[in-house]
Protein backbone atom coordinates (compact mmCIF):
# COMPACT_ATOMS: atom_id res chain seq x y z
CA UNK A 1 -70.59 8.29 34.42
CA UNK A 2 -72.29 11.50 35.43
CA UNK A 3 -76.48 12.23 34.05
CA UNK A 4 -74.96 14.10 30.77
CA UNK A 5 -73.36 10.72 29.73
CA UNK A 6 -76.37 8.71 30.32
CA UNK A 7 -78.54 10.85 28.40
CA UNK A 8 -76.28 10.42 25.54
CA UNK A 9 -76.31 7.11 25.60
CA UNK A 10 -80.08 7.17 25.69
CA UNK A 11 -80.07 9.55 22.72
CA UNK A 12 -77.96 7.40 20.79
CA UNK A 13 -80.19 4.39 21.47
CA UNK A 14 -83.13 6.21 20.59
CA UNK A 15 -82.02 7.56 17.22
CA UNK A 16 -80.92 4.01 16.47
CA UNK A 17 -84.13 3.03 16.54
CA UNK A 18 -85.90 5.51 14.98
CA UNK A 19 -83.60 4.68 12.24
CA UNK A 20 -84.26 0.91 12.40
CA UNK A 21 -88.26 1.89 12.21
CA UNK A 22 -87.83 4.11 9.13
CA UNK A 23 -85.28 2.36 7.70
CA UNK A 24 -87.37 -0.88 7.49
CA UNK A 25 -90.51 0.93 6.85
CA UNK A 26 -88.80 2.52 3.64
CA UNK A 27 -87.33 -0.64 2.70
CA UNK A 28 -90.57 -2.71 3.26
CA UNK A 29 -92.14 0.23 0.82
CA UNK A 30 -90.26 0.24 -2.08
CA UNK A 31 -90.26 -3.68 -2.12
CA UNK A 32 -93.83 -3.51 -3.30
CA UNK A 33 -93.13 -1.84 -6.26
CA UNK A 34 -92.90 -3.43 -9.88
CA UNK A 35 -89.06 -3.72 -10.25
CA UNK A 36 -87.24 -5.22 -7.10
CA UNK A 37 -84.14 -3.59 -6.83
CA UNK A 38 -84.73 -0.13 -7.45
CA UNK A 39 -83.23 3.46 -6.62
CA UNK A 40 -85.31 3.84 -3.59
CA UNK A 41 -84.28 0.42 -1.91
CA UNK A 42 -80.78 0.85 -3.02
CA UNK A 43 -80.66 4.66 -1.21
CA UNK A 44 -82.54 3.68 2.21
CA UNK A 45 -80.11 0.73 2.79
CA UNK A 46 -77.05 2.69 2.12
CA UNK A 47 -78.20 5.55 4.43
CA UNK A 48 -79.29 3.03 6.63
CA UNK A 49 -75.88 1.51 6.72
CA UNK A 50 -73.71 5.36 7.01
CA UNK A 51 -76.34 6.51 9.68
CA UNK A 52 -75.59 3.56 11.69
CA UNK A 53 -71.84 3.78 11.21
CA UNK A 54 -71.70 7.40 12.22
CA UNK A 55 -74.12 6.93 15.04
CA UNK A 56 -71.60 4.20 16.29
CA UNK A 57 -68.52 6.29 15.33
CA UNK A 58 -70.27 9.06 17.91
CA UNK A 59 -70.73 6.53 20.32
CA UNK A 60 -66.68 5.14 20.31
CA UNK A 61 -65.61 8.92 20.62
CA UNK A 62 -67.56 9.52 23.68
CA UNK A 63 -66.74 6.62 25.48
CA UNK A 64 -62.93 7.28 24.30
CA UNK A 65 -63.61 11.15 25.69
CA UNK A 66 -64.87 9.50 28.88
CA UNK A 67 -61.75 6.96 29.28
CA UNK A 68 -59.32 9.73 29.12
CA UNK A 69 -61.86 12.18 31.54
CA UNK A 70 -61.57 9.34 34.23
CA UNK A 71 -57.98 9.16 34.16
């Protein structure tokens, strides 16, 4: 694993939590409104869910495009 791997790595970690810190911040928000499950809760927790899938999705690619550069 060379520095341009590592740095991705620490990019994906990163934007996972920044979407962990939003994501809960949003959701924490719109659970103070008057009606529980509303629009806004409903949205952040789906986005929160296909962010995090695609972020991992990245993630399996590049270690897949790293298996098949070390061999």
């Amino acid at each position: 694993m060379n520095l341009k791997d590592a740095l991705i790595y620490i990019l994906f970690g990163v934007g996972t939590l920044l979407l962990f810190y939003f994501g809960s911040a949003g959701l924490i928000k719109s659970t103070l409104k008057d009606n529980f499950p509303n629009s806004q809760f409903i949205i952040i927790l789906i986005l929160m869910i296909v962010v995090t899938w695609c972020i991992g999705l990245g993630l399996r690619k590049h270690r897949l495009s790293i298996a098949t550069r070390s061999k």
